[in-house]
Protein backbone atom coordinates (compact mmCIF):
# COMPACT_ATOMS: atom_id res chain seq x y z
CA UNK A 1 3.82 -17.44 8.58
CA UNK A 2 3.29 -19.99 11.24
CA UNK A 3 2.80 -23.88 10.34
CA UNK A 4 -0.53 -24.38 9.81
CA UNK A 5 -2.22 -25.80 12.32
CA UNK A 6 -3.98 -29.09 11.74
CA UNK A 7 -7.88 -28.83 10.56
CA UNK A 8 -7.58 -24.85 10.00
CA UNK A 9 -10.15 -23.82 7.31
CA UNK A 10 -7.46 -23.55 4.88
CA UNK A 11 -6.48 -27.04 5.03
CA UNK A 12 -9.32 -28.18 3.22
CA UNK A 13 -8.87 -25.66 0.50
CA UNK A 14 -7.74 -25.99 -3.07
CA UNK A 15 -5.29 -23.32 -4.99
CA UNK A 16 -8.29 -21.55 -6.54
CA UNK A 17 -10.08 -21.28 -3.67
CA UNK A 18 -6.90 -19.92 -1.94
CA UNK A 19 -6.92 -17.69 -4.35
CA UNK A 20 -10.43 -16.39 -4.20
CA UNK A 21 -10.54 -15.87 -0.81
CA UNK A 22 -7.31 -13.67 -1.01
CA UNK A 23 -8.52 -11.37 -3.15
CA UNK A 24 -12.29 -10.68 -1.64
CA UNK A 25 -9.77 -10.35 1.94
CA UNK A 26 -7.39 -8.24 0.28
CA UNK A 27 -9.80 -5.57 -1.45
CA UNK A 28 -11.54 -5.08 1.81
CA UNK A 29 -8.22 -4.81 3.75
CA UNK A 30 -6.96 -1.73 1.35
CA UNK A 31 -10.30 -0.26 0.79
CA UNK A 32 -10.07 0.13 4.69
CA UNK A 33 -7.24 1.09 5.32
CA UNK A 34 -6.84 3.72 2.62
CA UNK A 35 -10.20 5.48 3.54
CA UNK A 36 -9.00 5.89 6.79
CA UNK A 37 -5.56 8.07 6.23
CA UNK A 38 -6.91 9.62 3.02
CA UNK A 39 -6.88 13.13 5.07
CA UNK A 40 -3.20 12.69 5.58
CA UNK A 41 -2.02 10.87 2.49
CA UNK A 42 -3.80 14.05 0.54
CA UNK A 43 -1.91 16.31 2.45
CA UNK A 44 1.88 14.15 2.45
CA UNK A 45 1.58 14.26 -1.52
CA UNK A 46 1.23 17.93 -1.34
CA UNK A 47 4.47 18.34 0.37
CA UNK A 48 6.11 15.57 -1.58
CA UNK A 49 5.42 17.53 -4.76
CA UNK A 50 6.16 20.72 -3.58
CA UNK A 51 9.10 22.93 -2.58
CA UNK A 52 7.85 23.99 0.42
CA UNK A 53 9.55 22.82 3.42
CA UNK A 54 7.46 20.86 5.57
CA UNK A 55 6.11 20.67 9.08
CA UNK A 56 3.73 19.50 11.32
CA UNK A 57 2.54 22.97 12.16
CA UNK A 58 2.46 23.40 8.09
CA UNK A 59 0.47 20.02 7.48
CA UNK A 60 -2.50 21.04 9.85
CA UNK A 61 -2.79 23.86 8.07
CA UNK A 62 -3.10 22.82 4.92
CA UNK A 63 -5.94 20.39 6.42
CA UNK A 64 -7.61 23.53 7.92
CA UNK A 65 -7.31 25.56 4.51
CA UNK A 66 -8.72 22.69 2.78
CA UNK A 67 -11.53 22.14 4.97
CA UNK A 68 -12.15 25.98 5.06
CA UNK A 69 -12.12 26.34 1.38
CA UNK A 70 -13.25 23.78 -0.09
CA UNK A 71 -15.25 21.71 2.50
CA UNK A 72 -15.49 18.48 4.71
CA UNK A 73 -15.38 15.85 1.78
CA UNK A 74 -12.31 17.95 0.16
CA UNK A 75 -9.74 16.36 2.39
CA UNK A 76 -10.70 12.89 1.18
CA UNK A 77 -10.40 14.55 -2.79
CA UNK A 78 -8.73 11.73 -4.96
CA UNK A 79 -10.21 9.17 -2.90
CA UNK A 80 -12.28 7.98 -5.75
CA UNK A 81 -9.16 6.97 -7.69
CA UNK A 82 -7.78 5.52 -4.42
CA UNK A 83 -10.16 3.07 -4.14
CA UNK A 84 -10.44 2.37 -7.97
CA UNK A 85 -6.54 1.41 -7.03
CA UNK A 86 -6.10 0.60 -4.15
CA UNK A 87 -9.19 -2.41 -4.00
CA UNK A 88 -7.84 -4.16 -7.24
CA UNK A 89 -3.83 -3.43 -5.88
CA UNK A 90 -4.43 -4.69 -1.71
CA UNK A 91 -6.70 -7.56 -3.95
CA UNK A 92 -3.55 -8.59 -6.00
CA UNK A 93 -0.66 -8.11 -3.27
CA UNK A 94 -2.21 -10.03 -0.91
CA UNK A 95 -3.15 -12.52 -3.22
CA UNK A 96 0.35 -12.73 -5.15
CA UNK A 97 2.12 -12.79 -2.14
CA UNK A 98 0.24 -15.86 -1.14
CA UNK A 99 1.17 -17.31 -5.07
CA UNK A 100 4.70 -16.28 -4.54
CA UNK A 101 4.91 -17.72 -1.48
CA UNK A 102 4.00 -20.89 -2.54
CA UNK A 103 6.21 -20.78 -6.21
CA UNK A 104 9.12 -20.17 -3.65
CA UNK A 105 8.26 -22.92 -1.34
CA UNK A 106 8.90 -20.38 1.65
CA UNK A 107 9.34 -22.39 5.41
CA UNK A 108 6.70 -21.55 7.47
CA UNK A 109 9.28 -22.11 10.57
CA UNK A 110 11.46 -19.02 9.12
CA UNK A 111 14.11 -21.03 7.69
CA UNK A 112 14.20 -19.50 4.10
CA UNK A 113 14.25 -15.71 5.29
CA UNK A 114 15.54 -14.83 1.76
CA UNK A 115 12.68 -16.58 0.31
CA UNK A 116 10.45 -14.80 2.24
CA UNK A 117 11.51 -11.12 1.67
CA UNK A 118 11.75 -12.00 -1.62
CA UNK A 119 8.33 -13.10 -2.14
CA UNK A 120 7.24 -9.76 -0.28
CA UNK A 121 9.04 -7.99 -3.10
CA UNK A 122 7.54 -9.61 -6.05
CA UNK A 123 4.22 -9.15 -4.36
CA UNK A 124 4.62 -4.85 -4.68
CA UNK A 125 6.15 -5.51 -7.93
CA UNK A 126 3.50 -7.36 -9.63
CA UNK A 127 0.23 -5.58 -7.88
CA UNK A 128 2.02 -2.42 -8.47
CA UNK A 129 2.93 -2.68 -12.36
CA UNK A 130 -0.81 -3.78 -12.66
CA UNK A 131 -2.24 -1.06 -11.25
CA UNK A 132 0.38 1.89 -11.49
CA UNK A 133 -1.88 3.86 -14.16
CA UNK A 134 -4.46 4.17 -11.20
CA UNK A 135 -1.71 4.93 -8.55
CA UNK A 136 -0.93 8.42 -10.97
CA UNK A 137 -4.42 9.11 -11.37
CA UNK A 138 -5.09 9.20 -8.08
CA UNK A 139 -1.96 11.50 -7.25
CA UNK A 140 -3.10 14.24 -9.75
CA UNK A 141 -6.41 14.23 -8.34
CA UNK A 142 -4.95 14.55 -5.19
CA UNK A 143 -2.96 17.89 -5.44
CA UNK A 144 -4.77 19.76 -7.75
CA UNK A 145 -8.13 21.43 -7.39
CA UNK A 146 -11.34 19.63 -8.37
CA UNK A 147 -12.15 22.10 -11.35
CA UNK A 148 -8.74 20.56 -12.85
CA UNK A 149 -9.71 16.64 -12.82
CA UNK A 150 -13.46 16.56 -12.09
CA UNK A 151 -13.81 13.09 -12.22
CA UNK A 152 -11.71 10.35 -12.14
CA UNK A 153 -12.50 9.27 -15.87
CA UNK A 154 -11.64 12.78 -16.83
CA UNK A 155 -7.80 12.47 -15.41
CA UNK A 156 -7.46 9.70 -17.98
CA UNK A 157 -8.76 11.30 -20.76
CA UNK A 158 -7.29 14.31 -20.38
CA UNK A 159 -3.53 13.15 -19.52
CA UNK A 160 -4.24 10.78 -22.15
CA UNK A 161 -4.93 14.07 -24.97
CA UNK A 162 -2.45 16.47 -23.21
CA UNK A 163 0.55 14.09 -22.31
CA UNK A 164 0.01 10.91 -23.88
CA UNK A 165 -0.46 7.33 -23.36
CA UNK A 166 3.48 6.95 -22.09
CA UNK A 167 2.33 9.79 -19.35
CA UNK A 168 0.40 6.65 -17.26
CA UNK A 169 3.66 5.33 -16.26
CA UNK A 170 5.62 8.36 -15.81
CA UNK A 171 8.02 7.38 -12.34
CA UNK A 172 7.41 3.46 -12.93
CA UNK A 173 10.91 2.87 -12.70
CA UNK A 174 11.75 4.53 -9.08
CA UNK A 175 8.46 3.14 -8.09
CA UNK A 176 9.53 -0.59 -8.63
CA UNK A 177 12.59 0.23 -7.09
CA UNK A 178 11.28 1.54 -3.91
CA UNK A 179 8.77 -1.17 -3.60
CA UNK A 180 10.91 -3.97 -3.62
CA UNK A 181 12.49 -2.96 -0.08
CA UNK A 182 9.14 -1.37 0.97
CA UNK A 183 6.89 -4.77 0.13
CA UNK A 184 9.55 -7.05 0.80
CA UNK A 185 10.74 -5.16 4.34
CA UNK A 186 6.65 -5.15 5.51
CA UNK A 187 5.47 -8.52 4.51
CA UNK A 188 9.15 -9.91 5.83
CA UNK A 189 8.33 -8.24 8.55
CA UNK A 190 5.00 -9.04 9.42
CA UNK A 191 5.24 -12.84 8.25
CA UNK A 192 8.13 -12.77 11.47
CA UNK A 193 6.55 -11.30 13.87
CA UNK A 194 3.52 -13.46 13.38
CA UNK A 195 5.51 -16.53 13.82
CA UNK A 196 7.77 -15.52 16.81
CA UNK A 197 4.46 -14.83 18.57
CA UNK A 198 2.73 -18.14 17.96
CA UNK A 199 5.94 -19.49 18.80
CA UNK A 200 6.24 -17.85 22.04
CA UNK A 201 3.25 -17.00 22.99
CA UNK A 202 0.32 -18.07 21.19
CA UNK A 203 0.25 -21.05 19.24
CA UNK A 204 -3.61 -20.73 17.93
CA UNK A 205 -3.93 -20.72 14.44
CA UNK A 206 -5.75 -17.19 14.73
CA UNK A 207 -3.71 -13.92 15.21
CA UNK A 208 -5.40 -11.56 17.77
CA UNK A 209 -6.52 -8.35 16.20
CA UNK A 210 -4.43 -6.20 18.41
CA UNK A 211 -1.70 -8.24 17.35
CA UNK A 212 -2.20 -8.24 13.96
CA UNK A 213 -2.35 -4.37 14.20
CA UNK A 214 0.80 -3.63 16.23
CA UNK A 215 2.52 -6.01 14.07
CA UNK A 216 1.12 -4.45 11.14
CA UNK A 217 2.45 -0.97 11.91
CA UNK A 218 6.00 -2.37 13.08
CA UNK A 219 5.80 -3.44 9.10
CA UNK A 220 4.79 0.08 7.72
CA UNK A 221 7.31 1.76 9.83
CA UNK A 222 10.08 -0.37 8.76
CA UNK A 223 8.87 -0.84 5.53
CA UNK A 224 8.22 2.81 4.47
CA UNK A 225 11.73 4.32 6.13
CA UNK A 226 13.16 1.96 3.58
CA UNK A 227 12.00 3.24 0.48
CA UNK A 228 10.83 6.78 1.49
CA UNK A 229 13.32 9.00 -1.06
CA UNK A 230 12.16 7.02 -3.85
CA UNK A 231 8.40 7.95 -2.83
CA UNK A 232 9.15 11.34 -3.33
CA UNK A 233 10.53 10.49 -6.71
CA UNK A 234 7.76 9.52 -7.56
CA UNK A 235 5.38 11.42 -6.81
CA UNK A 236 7.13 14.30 -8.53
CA UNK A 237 7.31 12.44 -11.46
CA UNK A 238 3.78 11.71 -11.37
CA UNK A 239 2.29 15.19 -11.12
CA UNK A 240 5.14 17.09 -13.15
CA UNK A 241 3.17 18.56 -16.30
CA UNK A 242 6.03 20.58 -17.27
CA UNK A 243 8.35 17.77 -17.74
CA UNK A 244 11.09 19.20 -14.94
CA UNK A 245 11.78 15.94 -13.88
CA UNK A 246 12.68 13.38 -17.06
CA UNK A 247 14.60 10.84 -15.42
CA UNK A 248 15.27 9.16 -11.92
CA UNK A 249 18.87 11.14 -11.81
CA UNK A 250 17.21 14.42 -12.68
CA UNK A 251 14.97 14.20 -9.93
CA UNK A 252 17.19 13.26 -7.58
CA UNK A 253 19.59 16.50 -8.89
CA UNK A 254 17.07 18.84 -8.80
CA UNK A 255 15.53 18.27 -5.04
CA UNK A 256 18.68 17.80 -3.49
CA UNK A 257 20.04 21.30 -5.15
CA UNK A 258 17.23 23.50 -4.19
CA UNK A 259 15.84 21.56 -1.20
CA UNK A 260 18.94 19.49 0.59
CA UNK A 261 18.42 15.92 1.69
CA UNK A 262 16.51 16.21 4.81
CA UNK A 263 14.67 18.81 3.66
CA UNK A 264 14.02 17.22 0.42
CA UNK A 265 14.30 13.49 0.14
CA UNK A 266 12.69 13.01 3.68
CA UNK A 267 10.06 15.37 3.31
CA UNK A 268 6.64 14.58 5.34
CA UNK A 269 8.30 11.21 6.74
CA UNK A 270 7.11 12.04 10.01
CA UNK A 271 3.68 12.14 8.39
CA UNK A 272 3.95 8.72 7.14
CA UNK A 273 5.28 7.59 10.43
CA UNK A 274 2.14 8.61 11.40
CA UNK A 275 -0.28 7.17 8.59
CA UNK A 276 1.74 4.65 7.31
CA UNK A 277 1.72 2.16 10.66
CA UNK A 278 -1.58 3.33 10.96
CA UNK A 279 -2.71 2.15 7.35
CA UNK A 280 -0.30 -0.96 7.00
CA UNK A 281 -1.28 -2.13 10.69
CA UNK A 282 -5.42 -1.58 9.38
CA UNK A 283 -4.59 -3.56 6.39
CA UNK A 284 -2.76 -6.62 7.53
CA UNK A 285 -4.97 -7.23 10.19
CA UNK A 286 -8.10 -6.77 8.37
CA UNK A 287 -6.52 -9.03 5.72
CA UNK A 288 -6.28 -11.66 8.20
CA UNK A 289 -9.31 -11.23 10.10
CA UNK A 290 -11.59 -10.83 6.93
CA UNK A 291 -9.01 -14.13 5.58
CA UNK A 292 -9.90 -16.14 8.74
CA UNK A 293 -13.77 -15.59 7.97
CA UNK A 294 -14.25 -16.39 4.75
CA UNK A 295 -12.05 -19.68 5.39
CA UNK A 296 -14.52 -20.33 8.17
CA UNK A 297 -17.40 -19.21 6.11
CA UNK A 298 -16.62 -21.56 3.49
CA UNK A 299 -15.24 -24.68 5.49
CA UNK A 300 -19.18 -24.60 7.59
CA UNK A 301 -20.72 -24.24 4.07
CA UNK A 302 -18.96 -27.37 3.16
CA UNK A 303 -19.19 -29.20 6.61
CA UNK A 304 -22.88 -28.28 6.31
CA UNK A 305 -23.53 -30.01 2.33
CA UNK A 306 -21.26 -33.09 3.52
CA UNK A 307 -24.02 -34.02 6.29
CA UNK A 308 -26.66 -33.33 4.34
């Protein structure tokens, strides 16, 4: 991130205010984004989980199937658990990432690129140990029909009966190690671009929308190629109620001896290249957008009790 520039809202802010305004930016940003590629995120699990190889031509039928069978509002199914995640996860990434940033002491001018990735990492790790129950929640609702997991309360109660409590973080472990390159590679990143681009061509404290955006999906791209295997991990870890897959090496055996590498451990990456710029670019720019408001927001409210 840029130096600050001087009198920016966030100059007059304390720690706790930093932090407020982080969160309230944050939950908007991934309610957002997520909403928007639910369609496609419903149908990329699907694959993920399954044996079936997987196409384009493949994907858009599923969508049409689903849409067919079970209606218009069926191809955002498990989006109730999405946002039950994803607003308190985007809340506490965003937000940790700013924490972490500062616990670092990350240069704004780029000089501490370790620093920075690193802070990107420890963001994913702690929003996504927080909220990982959620994250599996959401994927069981996702691939299985809605007379399985009616509600969203249901999933818990009834993994919790069936499975046990353990059962919530079934896949943590290849889940924290895919998000350390995937948070750490996006917010690394997007943090760069954003400063070679006030460097070089606009200095403004302010990040244009369309920037923010294109730079955001740059992130995704990068950031989701890096960890992609480990998604599909899991995700089969997560929806596996016959206990196939017990362990991150098991996984790993079993989809590269019946499915190959490409055709296993890449499965429905095109899809993400599709949603996952697309999501990423939605949320960092809201983020900072939404960010920049508040900040304003709050700096008039203040400007305006001072005077009178």
């Amino acid at each position: 991130m840029a130096t600050k520039q001087k009198g920016a809202p966030e100059d007059n802010f304390n720690n706790a205010s930093v932090v407020l305004t982080s969160l309230c930016a944050g939950a908007i940003a991934g309610a957002l984004a997520k909403t928007t590629i639910a369609p496609l995120d419903r149908t990329k699990i699907n694959f993920q989980i399954r044996q079936e190889p997987y196409s384009a031509k493949r994907a858009l039928e599923f969508l049409r199937l689903t849409f067919r069978n079970e209606g218009f509002l069926a191809l955002w199914r498990g989006n109730s658990a999405t946002m039950a995640r994803i607003v308190p996860y985007a809340a506490i990434q965003f937000t940790a990432h700013e924490q972490w940033k500062r616990i670092l002491r990350v240069d704004a001018t780029g000089k501490t690129k370790g620093k920075q990735f690193l802070a990107g990492s420890l963001a994913g790790i702690t929003s996504q140990t927080i909220t990982y129950p959620l994250d599996l929640a959401r994927a069981r609702m996702a691939v299985t029909h809605k007379k399985a997991y009616a509600t969203l309360r249901q999933v818990f109660v009834k993994i919790y009966k069936e499975e046990g409590l353990l059962t919530f973080y079934r896949g943590y472990i290849p889940t924290i190690i895919g998000v350390i390159p995937y948070a750490g590679v996006s917010f690394f990143t997007y943090e760069t671009l954003k400063r070679l681009y006030r460097e070089r061509v606009d200095s403004t404290p302010r990040l244009h929308p369309i920037a923010a955006l294109g730079f955001g999906a740059v992130a995704g791209m990068l950031g989701q190629s890096s960890s992609y295997p480990l998604d599909i991990v899991r995700r089969r870890m997560q929806t596996d109620t016959y206990k196939q897959y017990n362990s991150i090496l098991e996984t790993l055996r079993v989809i590269y001896k019946y499915e190959g590498i490409k055709g296993g451990f890449f499965k429905g990456l095109s899809m993400n290249w599709i949603k996952g710029p697309i999501a990423v670019g939605i949320s960092f720019a809201t983020y900072d957008s939404t960010k920049d408001i508040i900040e304003k927001l709050v700096s008039d409210l203040k400007q305006f009790k001072w005077n009178y």
